[in-house]
N, C-alpha and C. Protein backbone atom coordinates (compact mmCIF):
# COMPACT_ATOMS: atom_id res chain seq x y z
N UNK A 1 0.84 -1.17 0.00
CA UNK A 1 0.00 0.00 0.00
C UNK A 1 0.89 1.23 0.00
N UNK A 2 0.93 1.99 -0.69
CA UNK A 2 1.09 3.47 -1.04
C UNK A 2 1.46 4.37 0.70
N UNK A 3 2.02 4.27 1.02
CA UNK A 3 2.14 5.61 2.24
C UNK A 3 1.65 7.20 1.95
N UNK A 4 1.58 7.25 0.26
CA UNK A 4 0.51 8.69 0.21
C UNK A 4 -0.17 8.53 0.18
N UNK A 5 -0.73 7.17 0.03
CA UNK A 5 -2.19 7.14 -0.70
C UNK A 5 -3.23 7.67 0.27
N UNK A 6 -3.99 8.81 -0.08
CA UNK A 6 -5.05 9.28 0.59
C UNK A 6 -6.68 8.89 0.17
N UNK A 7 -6.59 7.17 0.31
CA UNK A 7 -7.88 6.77 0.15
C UNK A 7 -8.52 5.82 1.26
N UNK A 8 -9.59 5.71 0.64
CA UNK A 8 -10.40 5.19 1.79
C UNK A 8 -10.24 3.80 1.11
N UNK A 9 -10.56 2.97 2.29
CA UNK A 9 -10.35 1.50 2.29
C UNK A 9 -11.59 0.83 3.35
N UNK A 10 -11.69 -0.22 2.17
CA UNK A 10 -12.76 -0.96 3.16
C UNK A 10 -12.24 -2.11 3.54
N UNK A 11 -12.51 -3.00 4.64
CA UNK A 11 -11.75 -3.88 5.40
C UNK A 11 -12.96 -4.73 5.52
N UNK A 12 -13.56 -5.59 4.70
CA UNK A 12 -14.45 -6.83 5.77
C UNK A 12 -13.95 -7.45 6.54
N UNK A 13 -14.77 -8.13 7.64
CA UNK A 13 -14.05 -9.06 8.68
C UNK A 13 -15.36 -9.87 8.62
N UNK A 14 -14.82 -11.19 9.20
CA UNK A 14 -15.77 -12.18 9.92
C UNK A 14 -15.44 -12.74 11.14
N UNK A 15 -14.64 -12.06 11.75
CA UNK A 15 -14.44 -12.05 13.32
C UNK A 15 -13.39 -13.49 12.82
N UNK A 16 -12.81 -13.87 11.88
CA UNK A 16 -11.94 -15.44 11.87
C UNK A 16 -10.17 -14.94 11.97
N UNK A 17 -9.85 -15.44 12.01
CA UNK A 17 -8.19 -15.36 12.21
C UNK A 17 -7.89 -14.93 10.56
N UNK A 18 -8.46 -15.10 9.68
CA UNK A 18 -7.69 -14.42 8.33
C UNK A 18 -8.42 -13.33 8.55
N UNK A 19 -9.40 -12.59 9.32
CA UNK A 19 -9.56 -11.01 9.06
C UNK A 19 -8.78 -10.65 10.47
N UNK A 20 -8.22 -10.92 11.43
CA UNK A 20 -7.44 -10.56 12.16
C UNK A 20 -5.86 -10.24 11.77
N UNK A 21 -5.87 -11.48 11.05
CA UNK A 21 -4.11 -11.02 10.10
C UNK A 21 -4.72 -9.66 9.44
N UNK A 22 -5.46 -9.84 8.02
CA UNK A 22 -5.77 -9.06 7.25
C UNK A 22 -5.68 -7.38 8.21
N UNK A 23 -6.78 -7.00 9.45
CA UNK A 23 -6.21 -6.56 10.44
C UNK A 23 -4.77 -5.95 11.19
N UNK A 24 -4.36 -6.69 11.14
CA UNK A 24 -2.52 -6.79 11.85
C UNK A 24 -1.47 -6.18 10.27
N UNK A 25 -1.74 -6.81 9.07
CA UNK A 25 -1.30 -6.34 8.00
C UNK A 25 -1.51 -4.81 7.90
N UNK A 26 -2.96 -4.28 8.09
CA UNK A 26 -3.30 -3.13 7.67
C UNK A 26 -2.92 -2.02 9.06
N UNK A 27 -2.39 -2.91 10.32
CA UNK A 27 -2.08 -2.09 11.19
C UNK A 27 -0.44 -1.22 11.10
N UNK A 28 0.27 -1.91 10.34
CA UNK A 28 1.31 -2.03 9.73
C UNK A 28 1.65 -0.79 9.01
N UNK A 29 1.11 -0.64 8.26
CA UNK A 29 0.52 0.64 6.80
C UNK A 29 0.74 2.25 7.86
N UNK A 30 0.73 2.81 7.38
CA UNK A 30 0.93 4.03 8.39
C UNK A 30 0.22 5.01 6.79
N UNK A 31 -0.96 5.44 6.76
CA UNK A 31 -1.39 6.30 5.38
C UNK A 31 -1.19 7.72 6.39
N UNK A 32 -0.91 8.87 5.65
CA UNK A 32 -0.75 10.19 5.65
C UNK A 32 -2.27 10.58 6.34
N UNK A 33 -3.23 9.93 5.27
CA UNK A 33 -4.64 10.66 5.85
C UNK A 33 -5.62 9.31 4.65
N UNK A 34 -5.89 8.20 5.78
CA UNK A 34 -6.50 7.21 5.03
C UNK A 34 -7.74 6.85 5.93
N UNK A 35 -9.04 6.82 5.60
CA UNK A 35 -9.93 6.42 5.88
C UNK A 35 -10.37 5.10 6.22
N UNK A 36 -10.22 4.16 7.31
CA UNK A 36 -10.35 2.35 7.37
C UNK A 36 -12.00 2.19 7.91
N UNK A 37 -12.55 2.09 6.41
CA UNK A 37 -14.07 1.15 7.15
C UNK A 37 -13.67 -0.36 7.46
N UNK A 38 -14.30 -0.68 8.39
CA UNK A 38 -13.91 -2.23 8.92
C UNK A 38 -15.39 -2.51 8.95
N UNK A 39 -16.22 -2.99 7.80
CA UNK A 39 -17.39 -3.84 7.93
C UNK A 39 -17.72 -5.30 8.33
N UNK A 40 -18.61 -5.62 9.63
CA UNK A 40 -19.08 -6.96 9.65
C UNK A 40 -20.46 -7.05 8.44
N UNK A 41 -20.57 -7.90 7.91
CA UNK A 41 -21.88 -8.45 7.26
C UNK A 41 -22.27 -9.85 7.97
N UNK A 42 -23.41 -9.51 8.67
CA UNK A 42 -24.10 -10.63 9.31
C UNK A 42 -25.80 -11.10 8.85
N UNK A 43 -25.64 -12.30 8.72
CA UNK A 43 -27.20 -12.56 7.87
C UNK A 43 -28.39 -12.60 9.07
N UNK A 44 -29.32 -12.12 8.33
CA UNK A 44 -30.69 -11.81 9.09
C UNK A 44 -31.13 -12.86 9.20
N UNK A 45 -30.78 -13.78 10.60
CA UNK A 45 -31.49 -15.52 10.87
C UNK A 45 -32.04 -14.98 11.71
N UNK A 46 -33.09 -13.81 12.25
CA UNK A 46 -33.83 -14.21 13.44
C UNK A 46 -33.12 -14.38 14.66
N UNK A 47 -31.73 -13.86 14.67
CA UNK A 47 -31.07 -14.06 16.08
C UNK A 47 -30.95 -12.45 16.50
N UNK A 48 -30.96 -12.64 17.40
CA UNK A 48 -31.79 -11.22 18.35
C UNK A 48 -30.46 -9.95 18.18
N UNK A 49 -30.38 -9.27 17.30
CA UNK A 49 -30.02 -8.15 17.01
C UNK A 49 -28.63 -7.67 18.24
N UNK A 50 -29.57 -7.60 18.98
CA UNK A 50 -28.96 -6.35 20.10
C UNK A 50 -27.63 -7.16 20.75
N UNK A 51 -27.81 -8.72 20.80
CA UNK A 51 -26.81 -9.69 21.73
C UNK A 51 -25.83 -9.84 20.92
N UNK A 52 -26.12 -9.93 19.41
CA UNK A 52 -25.05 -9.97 18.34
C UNK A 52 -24.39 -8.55 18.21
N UNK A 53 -24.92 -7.44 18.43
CA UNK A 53 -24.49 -6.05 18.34
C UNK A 53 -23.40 -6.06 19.40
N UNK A 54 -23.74 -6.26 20.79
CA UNK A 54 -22.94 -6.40 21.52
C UNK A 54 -21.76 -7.52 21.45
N UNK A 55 -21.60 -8.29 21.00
CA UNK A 55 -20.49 -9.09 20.52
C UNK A 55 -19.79 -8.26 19.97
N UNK A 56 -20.39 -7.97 18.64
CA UNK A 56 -19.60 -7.36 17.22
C UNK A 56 -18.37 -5.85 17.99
N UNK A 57 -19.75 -5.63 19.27
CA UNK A 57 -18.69 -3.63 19.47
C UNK A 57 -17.40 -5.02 20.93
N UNK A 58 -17.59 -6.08 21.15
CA UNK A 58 -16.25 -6.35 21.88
C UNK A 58 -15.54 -6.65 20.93
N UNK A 59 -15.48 -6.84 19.53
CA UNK A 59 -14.58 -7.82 18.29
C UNK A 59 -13.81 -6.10 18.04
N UNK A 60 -15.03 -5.22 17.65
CA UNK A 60 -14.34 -3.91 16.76
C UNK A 60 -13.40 -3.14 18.29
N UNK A 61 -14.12 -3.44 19.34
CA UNK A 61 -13.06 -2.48 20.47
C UNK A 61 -11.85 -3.33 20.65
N UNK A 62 -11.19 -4.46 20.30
CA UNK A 62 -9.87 -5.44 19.83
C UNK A 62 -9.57 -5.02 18.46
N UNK A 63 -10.20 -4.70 17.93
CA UNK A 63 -9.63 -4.34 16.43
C UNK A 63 -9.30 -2.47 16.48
N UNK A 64 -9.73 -1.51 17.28
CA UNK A 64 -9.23 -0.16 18.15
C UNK A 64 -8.16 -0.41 18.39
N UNK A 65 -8.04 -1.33 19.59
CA UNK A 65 -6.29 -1.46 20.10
C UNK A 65 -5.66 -1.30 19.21
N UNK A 66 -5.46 -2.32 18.41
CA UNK A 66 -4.72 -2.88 17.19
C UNK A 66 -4.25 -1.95 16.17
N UNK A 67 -5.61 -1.01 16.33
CA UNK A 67 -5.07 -0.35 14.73
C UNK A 67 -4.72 1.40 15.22
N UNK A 68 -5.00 1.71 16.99
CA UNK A 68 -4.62 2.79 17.70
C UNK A 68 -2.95 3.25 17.16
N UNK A 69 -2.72 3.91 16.93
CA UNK A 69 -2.12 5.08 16.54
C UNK A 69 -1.02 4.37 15.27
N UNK A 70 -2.01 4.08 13.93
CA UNK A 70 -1.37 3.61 12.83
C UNK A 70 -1.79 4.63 11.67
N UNK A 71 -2.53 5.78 12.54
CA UNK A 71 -2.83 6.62 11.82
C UNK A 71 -4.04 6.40 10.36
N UNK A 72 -4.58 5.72 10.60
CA UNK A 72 -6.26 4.93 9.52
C UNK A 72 -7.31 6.00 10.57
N UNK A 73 -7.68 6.56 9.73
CA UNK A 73 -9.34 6.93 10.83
C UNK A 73 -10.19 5.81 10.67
N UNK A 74 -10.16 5.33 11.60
CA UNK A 74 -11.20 3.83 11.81
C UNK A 74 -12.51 3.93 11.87
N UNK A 75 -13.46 3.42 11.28
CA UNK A 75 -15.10 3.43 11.10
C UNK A 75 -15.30 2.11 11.26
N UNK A 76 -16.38 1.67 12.17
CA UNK A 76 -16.89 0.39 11.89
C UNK A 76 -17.99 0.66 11.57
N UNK A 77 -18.77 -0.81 11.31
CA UNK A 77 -19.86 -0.79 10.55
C UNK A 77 -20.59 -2.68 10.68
N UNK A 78 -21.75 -2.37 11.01
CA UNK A 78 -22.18 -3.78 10.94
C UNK A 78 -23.40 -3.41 9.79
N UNK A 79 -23.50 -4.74 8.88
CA UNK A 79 -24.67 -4.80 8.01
C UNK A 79 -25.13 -5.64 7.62
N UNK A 80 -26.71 -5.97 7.52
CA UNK A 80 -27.37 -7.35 7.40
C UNK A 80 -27.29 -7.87 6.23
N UNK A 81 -27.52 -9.00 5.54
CA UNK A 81 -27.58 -9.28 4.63
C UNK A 81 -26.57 -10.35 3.82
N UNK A 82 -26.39 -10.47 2.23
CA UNK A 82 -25.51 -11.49 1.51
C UNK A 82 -24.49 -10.71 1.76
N UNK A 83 -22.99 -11.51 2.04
CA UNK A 83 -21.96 -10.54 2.59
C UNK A 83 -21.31 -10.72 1.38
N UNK A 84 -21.25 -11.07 0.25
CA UNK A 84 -20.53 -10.25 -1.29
C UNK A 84 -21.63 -9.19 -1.20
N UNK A 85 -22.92 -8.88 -1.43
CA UNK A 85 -23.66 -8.18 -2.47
C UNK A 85 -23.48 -6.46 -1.70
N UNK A 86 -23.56 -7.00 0.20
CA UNK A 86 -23.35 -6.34 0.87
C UNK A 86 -22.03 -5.44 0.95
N UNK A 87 -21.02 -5.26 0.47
CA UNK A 87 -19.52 -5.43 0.85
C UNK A 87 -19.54 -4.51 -0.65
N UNK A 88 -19.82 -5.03 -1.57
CA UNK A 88 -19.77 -4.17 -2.90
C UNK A 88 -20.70 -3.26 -3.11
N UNK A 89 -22.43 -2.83 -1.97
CA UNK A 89 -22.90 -2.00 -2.14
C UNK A 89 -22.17 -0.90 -0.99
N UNK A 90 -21.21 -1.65 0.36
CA UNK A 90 -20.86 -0.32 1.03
C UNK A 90 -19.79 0.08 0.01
N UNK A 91 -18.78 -0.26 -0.42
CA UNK A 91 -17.81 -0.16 -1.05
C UNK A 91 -18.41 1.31 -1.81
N UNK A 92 -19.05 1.00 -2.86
CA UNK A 92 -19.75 2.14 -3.66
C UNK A 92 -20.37 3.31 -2.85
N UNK A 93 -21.55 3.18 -2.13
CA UNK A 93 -21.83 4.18 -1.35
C UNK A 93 -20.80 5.25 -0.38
N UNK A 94 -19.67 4.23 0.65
CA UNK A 94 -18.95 4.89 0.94
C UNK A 94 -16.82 5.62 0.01
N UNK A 95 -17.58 5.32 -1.50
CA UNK A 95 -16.46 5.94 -2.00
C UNK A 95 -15.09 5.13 -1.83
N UNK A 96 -15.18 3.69 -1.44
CA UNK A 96 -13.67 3.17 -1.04
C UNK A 96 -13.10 3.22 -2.18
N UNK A 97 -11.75 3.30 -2.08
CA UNK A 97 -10.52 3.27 -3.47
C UNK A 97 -10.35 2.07 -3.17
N UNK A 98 -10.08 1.10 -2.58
CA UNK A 98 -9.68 -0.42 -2.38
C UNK A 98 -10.47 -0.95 -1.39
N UNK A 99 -10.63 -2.35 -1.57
CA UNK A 99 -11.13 -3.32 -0.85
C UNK A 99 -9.97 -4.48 -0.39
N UNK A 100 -9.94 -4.51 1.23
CA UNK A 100 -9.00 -5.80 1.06
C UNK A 100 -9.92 -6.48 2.11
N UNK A 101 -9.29 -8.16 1.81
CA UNK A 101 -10.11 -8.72 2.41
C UNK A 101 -9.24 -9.89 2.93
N UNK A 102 -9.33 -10.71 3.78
CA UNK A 102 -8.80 -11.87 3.67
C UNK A 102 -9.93 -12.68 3.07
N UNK A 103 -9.18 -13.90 2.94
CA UNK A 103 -10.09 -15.30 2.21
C UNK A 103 -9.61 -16.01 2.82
N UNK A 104 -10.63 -16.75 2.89
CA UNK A 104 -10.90 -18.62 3.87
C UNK A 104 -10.23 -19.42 2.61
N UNK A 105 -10.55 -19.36 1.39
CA UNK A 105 -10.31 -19.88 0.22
C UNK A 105 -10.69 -21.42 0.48
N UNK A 106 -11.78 -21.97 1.35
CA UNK A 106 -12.12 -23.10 1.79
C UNK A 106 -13.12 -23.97 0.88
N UNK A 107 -13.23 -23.24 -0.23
CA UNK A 107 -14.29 -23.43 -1.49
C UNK A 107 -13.90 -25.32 -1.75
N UNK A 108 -14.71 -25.98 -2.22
CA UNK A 108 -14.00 -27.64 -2.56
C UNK A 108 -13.61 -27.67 -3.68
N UNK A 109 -13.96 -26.19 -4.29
CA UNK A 109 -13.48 -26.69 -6.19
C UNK A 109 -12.07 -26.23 -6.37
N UNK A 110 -11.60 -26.46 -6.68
CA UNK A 110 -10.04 -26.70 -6.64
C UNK A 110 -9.47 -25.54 -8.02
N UNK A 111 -10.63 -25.26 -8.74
CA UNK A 111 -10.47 -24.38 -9.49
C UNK A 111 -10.72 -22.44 -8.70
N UNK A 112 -11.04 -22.58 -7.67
CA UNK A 112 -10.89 -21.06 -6.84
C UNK A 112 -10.18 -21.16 -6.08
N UNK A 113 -9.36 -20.70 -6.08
CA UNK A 113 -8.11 -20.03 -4.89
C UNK A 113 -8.52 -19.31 -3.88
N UNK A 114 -9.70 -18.36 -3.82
CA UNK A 114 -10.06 -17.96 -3.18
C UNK A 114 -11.78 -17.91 -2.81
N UNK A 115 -12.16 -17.78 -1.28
CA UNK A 115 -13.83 -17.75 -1.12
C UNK A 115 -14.56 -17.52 -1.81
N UNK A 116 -15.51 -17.70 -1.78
CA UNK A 116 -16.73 -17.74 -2.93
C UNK A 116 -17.35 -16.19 -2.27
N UNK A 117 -17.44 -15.76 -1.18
CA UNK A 117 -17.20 -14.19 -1.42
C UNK A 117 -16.52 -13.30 -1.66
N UNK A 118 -15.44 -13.49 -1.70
CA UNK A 118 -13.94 -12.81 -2.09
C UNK A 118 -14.35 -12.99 -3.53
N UNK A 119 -14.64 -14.01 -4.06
CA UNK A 119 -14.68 -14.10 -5.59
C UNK A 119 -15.47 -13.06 -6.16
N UNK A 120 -16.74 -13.46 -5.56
CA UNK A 120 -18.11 -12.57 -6.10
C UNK A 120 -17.68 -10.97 -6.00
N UNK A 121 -17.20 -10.31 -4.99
CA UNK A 121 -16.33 -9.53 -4.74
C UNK A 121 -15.34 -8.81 -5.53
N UNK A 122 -14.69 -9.67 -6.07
CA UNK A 122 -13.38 -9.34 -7.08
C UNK A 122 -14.08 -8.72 -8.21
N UNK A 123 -15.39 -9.97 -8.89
CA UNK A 123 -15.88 -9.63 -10.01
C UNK A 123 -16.80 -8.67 -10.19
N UNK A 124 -17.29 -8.16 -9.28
CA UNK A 124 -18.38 -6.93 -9.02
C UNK A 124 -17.76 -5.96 -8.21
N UNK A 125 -16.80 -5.47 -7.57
CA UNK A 125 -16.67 -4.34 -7.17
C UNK A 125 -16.05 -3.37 -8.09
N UNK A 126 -16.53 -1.95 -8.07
CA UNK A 126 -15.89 -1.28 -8.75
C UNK A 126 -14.56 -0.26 -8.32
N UNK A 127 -14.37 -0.87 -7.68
CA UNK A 127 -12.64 -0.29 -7.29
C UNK A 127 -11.47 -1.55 -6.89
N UNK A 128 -10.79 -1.28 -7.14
CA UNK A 128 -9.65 -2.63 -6.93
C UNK A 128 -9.83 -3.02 -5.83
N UNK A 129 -9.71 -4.76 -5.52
CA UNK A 129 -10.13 -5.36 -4.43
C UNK A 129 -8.56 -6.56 -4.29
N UNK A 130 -8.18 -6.02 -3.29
CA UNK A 130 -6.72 -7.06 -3.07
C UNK A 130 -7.50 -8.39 -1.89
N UNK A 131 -6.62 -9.46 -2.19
CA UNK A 131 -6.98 -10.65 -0.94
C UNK A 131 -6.01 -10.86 -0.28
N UNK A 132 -5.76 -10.81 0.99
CA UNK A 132 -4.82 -10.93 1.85
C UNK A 132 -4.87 -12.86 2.07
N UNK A 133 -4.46 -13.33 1.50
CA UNK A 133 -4.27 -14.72 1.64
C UNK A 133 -2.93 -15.30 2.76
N UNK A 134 -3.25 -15.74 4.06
CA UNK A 134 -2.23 -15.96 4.85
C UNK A 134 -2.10 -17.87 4.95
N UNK A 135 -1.14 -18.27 4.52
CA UNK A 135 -0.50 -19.40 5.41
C UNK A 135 -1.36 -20.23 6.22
N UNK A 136 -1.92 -21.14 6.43
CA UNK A 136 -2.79 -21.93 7.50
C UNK A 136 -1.99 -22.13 8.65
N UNK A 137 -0.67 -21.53 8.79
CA UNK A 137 0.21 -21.47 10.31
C UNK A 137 0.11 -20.02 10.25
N UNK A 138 -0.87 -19.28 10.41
CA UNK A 138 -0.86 -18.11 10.46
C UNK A 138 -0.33 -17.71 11.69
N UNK A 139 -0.73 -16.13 11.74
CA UNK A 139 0.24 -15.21 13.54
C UNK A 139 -1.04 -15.95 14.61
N UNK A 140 -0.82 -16.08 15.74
CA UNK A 140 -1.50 -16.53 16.56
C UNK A 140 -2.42 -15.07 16.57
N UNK A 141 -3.86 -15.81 16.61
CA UNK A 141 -5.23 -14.95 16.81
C UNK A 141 -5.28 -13.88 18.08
N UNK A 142 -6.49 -12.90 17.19
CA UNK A 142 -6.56 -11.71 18.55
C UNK A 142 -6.86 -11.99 19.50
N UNK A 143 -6.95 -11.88 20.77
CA UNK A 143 -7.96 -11.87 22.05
C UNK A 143 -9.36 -11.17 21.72
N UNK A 144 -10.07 -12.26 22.19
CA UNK A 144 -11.70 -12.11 21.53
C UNK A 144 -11.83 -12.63 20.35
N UNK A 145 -11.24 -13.53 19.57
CA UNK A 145 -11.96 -13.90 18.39
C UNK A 145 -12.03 -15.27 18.62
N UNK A 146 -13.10 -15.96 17.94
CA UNK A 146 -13.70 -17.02 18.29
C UNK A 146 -12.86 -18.23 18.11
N UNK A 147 -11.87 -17.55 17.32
CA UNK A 147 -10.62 -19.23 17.26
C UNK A 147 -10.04 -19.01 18.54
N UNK A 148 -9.68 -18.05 19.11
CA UNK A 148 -8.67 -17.99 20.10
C UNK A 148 -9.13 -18.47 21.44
N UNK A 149 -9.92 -18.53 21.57
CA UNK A 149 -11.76 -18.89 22.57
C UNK A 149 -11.32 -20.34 22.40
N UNK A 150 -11.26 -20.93 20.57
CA UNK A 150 -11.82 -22.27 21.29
C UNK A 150 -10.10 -22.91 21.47
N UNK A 151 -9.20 -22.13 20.73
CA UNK A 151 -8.21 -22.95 21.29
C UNK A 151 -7.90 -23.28 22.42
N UNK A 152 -8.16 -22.07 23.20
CA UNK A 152 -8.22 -21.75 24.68
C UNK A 152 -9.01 -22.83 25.45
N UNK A 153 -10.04 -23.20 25.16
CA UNK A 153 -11.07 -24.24 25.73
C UNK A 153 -10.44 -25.54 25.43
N UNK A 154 -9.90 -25.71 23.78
CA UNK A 154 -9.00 -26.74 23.65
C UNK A 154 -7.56 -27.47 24.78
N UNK A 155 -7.11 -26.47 24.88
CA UNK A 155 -5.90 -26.60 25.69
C UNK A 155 -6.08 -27.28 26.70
N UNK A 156 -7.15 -26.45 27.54
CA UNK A 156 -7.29 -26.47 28.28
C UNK A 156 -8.54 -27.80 29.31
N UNK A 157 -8.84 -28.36 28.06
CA UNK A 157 -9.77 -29.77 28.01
C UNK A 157 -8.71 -30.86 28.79
């Protein structure tokens, strides 16, 4: 990433250890005057709003620490819905110059390298969309994210 670059960037997460790297990567970056939306997209199953809201603001106040004085003006954002269709309508509305994302790339067809939302993503957004693809020995996970929880429970079995 550009150290002038004075654009806005959108960041999806799914609270997993590749949007925590993706995260830790972009904490890294030091922009002059760069804008970081960090969107969750969560689907509308009928699970009670307010208990998931409160999760999401302990995930984004660990993702504060992290990205505290890297100089990104940080925005979060939670939004309901398909998380490609979702992700490429904030993208547009809020003006991002790039999209990065990590990918699960957990797809079974052997012909995508990367998630089947990352994909949908690539091919419909209209500003360049990078994938932060990390290693399956990735950096050990944030505090508060749900891998680090269960390793923790793991260990400790």
């Amino acid at each position: 990433m550009n150290r002038h670059c004075n654009s806005t960037v959108l960041c999806p997460v799914d609270f997993s250890a590749d949007s925590d790297n993706t995260l830790q990567y972009l904490a890294g970056q030091h922009p002059e005057q760069g804008k970081l939306f960090i969107l969750h997209v969560a689907e509308d199953n009928g699970t009670d709003r307010e208990t998931l809201l409160r999760k999401h603001l302990m995930q984004f106040s660990a993702y504060s620490e992290l990205l505290a004085g890297s100089g990104w003006e940080v925005r979060f954002a939670v939004e309901y819905g398909t998380p490609a269709d979702v992700i490429v309508d904030f993208a547009r509305k809020h003006g991002a110059g790039l999209i990065l994302m990590g990918s699960h790339g957990r797809n079974r067809m052997p012909r995508l390298l990367v998630g089947s939302t990352a994909e949908t993503v690539l091919r419909q957004a209209h500003c360049p969309v990078s994938i932060l693809r990390m290693p399956e020995i990735a950096a050990e996970p944030m505090a508060g994210s749900e891998f680090r929880e269960f390793l923790s429970q793991t260990a400790n079995a």
